[in-house]
PDB file of N, CA and C in Angstrom:
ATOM      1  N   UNK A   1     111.118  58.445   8.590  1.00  0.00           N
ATOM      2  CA  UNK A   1     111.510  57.120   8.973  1.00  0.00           C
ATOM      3  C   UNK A   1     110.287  56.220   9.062  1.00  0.00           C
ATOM      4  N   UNK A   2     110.648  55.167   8.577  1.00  0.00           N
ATOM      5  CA  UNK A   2     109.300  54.440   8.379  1.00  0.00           C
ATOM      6  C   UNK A   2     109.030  53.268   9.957  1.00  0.00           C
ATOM      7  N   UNK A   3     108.317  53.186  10.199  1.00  0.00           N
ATOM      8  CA  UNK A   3     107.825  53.265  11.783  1.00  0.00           C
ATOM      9  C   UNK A   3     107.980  51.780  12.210  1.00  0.00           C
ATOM     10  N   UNK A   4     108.212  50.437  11.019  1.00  0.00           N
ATOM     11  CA  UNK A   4     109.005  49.692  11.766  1.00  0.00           C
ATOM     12  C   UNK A   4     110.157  49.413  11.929  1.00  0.00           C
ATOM     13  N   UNK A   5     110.987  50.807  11.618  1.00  0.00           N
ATOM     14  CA  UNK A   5     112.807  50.434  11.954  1.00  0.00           C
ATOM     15  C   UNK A   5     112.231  50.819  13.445  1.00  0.00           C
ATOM     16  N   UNK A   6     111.788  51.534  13.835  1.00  0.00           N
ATOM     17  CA  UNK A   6     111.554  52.114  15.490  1.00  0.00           C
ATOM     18  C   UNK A   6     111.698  50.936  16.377  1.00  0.00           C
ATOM     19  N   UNK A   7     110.350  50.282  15.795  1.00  0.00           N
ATOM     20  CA  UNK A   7     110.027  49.023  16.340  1.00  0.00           C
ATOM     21  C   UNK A   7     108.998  47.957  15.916  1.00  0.00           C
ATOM     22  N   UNK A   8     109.304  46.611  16.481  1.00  0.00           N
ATOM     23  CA  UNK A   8     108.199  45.681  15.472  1.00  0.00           C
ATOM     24  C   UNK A   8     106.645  45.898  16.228  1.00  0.00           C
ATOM     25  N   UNK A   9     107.055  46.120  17.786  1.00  0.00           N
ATOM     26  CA  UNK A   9     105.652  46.220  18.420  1.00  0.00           C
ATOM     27  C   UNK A   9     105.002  47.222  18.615  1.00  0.00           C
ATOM     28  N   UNK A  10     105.572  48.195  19.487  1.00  0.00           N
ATOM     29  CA  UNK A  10     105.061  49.777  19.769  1.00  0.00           C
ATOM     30  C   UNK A  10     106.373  50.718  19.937  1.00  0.00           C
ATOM     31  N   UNK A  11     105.590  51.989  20.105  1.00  0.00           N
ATOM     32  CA  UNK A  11     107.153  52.801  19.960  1.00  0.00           C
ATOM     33  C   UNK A  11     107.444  53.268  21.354  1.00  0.00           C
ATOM     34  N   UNK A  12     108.469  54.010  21.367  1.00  0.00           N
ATOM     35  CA  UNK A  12     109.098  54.387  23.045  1.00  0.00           C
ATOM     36  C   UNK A  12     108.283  55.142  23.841  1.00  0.00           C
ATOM     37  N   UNK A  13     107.289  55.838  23.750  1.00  0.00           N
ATOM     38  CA  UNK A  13     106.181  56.138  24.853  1.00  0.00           C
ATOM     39  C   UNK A  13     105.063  55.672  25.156  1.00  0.00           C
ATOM     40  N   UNK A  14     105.009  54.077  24.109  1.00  0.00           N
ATOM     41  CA  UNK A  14     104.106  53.337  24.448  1.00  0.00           C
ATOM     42  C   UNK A  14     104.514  52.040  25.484  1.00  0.00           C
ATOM     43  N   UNK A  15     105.568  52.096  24.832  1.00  0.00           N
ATOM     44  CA  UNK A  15     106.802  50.647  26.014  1.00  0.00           C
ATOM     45  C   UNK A  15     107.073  51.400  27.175  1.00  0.00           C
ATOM     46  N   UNK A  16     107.185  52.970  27.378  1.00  0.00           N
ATOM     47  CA  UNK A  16     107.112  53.327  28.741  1.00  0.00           C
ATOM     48  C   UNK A  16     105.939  53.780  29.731  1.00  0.00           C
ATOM     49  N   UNK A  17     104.773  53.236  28.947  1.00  0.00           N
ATOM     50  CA  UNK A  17     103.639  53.854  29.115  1.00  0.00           C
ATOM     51  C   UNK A  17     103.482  52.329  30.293  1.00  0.00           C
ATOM     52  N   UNK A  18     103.563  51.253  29.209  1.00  0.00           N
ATOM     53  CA  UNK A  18     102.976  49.992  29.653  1.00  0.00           C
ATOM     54  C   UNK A  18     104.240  49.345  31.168  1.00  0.00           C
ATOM     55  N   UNK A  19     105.671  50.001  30.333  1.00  0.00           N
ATOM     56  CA  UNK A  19     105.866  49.205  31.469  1.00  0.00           C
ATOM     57  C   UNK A  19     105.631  49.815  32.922  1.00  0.00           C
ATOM     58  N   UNK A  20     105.816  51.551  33.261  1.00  0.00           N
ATOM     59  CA  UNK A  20     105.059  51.834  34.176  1.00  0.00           C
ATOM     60  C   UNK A  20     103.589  51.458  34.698  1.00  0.00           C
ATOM     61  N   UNK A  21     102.763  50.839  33.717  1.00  0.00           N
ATOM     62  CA  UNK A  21     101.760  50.288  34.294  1.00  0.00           C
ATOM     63  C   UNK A  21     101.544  48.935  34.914  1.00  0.00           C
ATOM     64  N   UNK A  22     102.560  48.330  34.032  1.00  0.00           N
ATOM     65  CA  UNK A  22     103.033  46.338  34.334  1.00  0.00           C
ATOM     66  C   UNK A  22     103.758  46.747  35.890  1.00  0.00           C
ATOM     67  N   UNK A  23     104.725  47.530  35.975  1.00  0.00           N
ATOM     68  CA  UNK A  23     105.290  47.551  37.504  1.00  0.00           C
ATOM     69  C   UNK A  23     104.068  48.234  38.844  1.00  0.00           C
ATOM     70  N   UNK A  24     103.600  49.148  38.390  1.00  0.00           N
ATOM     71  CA  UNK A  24     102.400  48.781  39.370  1.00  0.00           C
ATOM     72  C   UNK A  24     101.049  47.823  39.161  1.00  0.00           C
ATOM     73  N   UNK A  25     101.258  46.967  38.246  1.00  0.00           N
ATOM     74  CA  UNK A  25      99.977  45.743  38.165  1.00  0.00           C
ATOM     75  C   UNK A  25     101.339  44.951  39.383  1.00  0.00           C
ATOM     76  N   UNK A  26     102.102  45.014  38.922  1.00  0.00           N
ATOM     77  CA  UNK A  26     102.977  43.787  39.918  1.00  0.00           C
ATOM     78  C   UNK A  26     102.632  44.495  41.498  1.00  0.00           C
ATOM     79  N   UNK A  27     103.419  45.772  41.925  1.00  0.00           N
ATOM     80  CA  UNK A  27     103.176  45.842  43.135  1.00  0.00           C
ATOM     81  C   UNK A  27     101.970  45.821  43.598  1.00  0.00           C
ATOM     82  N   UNK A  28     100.281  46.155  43.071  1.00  0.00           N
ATOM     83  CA  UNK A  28      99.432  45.946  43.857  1.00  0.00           C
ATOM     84  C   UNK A  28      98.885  44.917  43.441  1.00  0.00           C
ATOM     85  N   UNK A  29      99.012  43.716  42.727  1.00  0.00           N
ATOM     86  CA  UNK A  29      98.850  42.156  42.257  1.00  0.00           C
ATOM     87  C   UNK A  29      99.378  41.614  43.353  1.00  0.00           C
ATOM     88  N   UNK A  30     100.514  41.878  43.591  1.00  0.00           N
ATOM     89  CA  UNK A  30     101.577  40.960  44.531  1.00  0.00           C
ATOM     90  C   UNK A  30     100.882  41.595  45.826  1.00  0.00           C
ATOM     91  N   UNK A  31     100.607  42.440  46.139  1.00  0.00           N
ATOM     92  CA  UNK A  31     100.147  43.051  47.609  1.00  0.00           C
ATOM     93  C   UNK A  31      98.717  42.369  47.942  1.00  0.00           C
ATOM     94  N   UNK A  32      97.833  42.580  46.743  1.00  0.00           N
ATOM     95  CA  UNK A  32      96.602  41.913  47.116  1.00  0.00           C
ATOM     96  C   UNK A  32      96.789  40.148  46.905  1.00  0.00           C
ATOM     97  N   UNK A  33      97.710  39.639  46.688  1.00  0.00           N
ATOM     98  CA  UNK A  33      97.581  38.371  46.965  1.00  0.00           C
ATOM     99  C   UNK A  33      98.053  37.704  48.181  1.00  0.00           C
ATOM    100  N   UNK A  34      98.696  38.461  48.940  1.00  0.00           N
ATOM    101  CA  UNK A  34      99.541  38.609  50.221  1.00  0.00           C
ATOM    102  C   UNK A  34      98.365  38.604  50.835  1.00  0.00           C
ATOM    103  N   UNK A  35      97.339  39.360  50.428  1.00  0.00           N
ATOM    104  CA  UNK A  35      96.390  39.855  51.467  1.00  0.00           C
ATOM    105  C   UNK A  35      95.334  38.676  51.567  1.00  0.00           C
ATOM    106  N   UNK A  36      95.067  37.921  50.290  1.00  0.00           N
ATOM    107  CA  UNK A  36      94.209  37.263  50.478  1.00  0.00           C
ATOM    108  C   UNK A  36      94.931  36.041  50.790  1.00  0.00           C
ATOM    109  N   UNK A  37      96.605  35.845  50.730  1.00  0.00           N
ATOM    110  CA  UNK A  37      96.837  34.141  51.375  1.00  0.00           C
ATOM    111  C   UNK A  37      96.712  34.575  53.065  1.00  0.00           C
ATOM    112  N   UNK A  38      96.843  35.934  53.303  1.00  0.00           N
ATOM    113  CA  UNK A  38      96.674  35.649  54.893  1.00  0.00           C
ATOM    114  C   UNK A  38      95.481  35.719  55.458  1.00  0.00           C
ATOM    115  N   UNK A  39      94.256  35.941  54.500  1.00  0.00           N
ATOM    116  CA  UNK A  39      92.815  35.858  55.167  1.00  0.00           C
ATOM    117  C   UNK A  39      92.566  36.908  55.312  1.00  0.00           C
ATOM    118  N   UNK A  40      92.685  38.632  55.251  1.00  0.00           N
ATOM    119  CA  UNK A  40      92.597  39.526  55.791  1.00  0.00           C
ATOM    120  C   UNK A  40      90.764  39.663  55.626  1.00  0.00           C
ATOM    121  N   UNK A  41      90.253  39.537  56.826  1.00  0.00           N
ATOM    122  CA  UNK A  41      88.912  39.737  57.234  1.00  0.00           C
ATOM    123  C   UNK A  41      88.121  41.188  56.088  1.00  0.00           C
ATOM    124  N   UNK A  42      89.056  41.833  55.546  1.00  0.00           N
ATOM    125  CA  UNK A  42      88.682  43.176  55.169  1.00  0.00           C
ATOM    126  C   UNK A  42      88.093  42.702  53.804  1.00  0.00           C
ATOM    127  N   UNK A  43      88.736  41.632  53.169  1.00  0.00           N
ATOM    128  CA  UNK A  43      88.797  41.186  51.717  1.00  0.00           C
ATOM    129  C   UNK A  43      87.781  39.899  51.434  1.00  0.00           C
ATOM    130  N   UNK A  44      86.982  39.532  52.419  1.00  0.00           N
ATOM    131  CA  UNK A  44      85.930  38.711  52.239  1.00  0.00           C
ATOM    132  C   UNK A  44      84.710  38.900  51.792  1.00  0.00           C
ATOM    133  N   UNK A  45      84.382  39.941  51.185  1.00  0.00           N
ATOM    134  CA  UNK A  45      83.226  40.459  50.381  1.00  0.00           C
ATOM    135  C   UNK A  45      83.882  39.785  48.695  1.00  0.00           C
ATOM    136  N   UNK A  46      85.012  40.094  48.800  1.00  0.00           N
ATOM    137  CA  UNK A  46      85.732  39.483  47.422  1.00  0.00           C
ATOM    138  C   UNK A  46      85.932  38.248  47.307  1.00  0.00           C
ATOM    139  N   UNK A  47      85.731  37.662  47.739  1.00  0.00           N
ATOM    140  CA  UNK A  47      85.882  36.260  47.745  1.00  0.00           C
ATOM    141  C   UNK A  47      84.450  35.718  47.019  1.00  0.00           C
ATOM    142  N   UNK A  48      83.520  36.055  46.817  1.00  0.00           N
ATOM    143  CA  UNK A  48      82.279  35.732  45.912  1.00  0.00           C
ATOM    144  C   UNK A  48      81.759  34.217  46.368  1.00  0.00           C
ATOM    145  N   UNK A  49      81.218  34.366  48.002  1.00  0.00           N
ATOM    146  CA  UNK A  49      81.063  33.150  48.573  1.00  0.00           C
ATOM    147  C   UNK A  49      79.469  33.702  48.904  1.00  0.00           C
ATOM    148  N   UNK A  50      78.633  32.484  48.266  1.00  0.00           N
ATOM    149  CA  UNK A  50      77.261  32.978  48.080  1.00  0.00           C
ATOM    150  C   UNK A  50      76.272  32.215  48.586  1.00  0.00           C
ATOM    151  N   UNK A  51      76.476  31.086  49.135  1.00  0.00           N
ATOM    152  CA  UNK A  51      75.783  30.554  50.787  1.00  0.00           C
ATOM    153  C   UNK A  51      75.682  31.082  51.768  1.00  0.00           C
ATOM    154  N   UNK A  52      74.527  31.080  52.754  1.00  0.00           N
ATOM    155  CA  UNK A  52      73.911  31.767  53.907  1.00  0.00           C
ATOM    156  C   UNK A  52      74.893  31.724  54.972  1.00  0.00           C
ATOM    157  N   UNK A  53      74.991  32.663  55.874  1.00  0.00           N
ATOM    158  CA  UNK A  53      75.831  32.766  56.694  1.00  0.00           C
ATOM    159  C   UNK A  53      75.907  31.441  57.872  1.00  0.00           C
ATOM    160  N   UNK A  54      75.108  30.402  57.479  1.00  0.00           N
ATOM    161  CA  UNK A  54      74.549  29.126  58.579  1.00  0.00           C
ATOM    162  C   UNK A  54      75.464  27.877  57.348  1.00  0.00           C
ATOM    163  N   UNK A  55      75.851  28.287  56.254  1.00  0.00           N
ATOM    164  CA  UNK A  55      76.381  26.847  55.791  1.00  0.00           C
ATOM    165  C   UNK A  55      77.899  27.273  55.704  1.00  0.00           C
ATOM    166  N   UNK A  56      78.287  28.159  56.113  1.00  0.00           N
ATOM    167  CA  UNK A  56      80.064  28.302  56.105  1.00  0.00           C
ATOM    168  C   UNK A  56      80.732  27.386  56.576  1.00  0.00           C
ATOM    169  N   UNK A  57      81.315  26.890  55.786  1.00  0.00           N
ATOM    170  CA  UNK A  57      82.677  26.162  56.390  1.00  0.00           C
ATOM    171  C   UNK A  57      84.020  26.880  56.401  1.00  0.00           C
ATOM    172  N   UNK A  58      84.823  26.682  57.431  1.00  0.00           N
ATOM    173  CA  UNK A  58      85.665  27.151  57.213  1.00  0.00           C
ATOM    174  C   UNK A  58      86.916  26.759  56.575  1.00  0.00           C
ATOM    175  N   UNK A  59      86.861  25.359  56.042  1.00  0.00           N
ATOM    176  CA  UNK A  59      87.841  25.125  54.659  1.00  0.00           C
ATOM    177  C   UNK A  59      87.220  25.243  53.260  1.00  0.00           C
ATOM    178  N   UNK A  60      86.292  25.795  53.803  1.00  0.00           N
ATOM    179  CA  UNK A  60      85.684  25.786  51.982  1.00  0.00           C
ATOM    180  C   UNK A  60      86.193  27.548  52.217  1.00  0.00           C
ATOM    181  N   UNK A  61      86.367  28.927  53.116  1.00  0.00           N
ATOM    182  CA  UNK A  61      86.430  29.911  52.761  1.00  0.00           C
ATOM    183  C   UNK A  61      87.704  29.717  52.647  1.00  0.00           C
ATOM    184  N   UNK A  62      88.928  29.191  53.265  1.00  0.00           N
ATOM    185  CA  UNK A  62      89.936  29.312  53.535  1.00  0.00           C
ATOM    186  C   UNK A  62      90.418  28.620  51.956  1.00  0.00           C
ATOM    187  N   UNK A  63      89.831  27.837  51.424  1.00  0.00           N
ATOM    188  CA  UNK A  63      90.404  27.243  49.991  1.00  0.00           C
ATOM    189  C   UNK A  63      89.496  28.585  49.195  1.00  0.00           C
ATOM    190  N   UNK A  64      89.138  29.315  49.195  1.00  0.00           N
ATOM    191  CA  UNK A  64      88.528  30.747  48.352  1.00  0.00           C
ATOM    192  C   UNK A  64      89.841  31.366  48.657  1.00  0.00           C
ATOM    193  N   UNK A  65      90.017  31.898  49.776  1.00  0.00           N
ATOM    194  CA  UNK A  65      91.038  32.863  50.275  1.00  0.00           C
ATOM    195  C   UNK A  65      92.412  32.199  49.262  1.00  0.00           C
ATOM    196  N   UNK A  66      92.689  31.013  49.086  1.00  0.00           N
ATOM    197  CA  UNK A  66      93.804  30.528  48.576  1.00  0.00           C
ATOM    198  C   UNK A  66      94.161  30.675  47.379  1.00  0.00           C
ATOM    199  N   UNK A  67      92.200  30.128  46.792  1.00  0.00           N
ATOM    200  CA  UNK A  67      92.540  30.532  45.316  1.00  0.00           C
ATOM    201  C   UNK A  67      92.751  31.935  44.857  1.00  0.00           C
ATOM    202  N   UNK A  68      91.847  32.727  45.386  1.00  0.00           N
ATOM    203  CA  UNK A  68      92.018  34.281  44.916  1.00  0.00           C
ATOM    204  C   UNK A  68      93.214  34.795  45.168  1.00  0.00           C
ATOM    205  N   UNK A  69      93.991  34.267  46.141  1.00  0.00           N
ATOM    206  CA  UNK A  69      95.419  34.733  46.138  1.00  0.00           C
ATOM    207  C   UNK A  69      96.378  34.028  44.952  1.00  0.00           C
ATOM    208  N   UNK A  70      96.487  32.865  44.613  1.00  0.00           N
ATOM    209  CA  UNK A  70      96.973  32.409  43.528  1.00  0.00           C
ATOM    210  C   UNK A  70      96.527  33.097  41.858  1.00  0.00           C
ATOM    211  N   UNK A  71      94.974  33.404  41.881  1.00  0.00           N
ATOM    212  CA  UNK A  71      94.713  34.258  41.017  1.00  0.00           C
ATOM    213  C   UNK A  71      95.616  35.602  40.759  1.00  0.00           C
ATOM    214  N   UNK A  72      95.419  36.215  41.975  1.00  0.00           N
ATOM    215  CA  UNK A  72      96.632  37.490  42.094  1.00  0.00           C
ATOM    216  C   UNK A  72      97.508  37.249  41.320  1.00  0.00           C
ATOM    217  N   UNK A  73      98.495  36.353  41.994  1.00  0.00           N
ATOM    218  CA  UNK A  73     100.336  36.105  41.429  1.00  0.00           C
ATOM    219  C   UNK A  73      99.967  35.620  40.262  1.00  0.00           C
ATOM    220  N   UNK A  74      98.849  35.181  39.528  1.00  0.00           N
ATOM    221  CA  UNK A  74      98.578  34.281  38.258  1.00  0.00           C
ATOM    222  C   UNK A  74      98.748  36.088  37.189  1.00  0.00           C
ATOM    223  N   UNK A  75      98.009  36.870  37.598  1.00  0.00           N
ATOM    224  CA  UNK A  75      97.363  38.367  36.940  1.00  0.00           C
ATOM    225  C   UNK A  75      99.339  38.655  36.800  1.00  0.00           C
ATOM    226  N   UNK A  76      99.390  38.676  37.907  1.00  0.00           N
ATOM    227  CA  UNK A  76     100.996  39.607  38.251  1.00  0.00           C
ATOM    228  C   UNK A  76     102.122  39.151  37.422  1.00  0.00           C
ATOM    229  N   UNK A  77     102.165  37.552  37.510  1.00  0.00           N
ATOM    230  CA  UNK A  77     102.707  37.161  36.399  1.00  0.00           C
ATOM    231  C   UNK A  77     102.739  37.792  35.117  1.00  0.00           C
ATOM    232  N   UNK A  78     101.495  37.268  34.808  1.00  0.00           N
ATOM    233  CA  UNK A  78     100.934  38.562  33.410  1.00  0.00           C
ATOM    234  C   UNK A  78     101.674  39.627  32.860  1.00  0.00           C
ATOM    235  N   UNK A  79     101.641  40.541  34.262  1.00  0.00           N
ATOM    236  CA  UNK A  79     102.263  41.865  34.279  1.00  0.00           C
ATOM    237  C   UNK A  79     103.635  41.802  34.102  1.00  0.00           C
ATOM    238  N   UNK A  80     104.618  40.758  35.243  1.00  0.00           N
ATOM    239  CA  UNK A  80     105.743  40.296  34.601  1.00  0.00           C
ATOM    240  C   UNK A  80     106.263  40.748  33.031  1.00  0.00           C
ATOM    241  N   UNK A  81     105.576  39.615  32.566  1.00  0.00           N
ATOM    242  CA  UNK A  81     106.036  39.105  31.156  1.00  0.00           C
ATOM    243  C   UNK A  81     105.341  40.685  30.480  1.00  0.00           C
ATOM    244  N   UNK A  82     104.291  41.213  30.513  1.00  0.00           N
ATOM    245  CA  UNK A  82     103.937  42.479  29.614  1.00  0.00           C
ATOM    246  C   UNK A  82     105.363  43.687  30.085  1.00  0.00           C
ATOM    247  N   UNK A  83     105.709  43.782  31.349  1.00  0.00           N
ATOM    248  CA  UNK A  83     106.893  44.129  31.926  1.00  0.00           C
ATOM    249  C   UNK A  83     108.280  44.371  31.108  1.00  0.00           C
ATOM    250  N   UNK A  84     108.526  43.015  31.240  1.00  0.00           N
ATOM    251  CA  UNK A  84     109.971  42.002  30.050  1.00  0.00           C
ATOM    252  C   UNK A  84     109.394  42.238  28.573  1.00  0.00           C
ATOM    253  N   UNK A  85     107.738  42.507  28.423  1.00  0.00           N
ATOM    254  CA  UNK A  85     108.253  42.882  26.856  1.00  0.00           C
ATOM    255  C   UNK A  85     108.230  44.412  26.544  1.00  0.00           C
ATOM    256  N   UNK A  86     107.927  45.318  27.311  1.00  0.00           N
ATOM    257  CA  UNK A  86     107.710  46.956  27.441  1.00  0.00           C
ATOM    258  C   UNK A  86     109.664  46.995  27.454  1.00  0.00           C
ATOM    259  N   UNK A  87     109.887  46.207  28.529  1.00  0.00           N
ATOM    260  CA  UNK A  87     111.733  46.755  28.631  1.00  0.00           C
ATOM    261  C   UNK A  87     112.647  46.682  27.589  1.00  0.00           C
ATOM    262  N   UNK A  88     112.155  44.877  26.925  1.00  0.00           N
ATOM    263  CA  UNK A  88     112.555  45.023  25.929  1.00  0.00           C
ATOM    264  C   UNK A  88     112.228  46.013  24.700  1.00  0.00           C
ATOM    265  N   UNK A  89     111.007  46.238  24.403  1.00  0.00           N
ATOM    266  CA  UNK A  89     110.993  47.655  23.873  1.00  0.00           C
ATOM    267  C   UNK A  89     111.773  48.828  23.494  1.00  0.00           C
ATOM    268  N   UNK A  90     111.287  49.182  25.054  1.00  0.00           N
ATOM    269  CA  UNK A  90     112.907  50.723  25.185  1.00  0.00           C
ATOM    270  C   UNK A  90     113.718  50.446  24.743  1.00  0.00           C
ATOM    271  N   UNK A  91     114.478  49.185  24.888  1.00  0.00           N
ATOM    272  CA  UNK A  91     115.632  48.974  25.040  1.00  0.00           C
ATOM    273  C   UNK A  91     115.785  49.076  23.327  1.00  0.00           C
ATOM    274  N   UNK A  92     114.750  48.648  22.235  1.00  0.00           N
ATOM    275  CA  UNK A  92     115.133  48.446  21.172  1.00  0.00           C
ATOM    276  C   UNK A  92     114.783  49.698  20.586  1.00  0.00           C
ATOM    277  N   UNK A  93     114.354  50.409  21.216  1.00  0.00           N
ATOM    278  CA  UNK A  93     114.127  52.386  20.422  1.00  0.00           C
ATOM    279  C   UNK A  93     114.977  53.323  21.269  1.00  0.00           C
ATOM    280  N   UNK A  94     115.779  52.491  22.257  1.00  0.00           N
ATOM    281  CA  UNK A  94     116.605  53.773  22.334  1.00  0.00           C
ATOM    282  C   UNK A  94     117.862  52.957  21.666  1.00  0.00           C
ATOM    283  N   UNK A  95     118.139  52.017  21.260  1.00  0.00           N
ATOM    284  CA  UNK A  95     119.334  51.658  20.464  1.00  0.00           C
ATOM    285  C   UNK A  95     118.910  52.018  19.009  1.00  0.00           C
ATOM    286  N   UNK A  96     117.917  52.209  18.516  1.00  0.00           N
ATOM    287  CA  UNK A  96     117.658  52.921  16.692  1.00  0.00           C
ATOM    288  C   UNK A  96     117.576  54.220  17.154  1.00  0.00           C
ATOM    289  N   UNK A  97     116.857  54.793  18.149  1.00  0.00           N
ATOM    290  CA  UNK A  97     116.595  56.497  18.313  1.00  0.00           C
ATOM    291  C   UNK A  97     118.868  56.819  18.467  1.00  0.00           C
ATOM    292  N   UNK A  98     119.429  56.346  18.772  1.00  0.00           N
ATOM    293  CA  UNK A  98     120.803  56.693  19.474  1.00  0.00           C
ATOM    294  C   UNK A  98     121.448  56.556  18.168  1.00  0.00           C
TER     295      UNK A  98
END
């Protein structure tokens, strides 16, 4: 069988490869952005804030903390849509494999 009746993109243990990996980019994407809209003190080395500990402001960390959390859901998104196209996948090699 010639390998694009299977499929146009990848074949069925590559669409289940990715989308098991897209569903955990979502759950720990979505977890670490949770973490950084609530400030978690643990996650401020990540924040890549590179002024002396004497010029902090605290709306300039708190707009870091915001963006890197929007970054998150921005990545997770990502994963989403790589997600929706892995499902669609399967979905189109187990209707030619059947």
């Amino acid at each position: 069988m010639a390998l694009s009746r299977f499929c146009p993109i990848c074949g069925p243990k590559t669409s289940m490869c990715c989308m098991v990996f897209s569903v955990w980019g979502i759950i720990f994407l979505g977890i670490l952005g949770i973490m950084f809209y609530t400030q978690s003190p643990l996650l401020f080395e990540d924040i890549h804030y590179e002024k002396k500990a004497s010029e902090f402001s605290i709306s300039e960390i708190s707009d870091r903390y915001q963006s890197t959390a929007y970054n998150c859901w921005i990545a997770a998104g990502g994963y989403v849509v790589t997600m929706i196209i892995a499902f669609w996948q399967t979905n189109w090699n187990n209707r030619l494999l059947l």
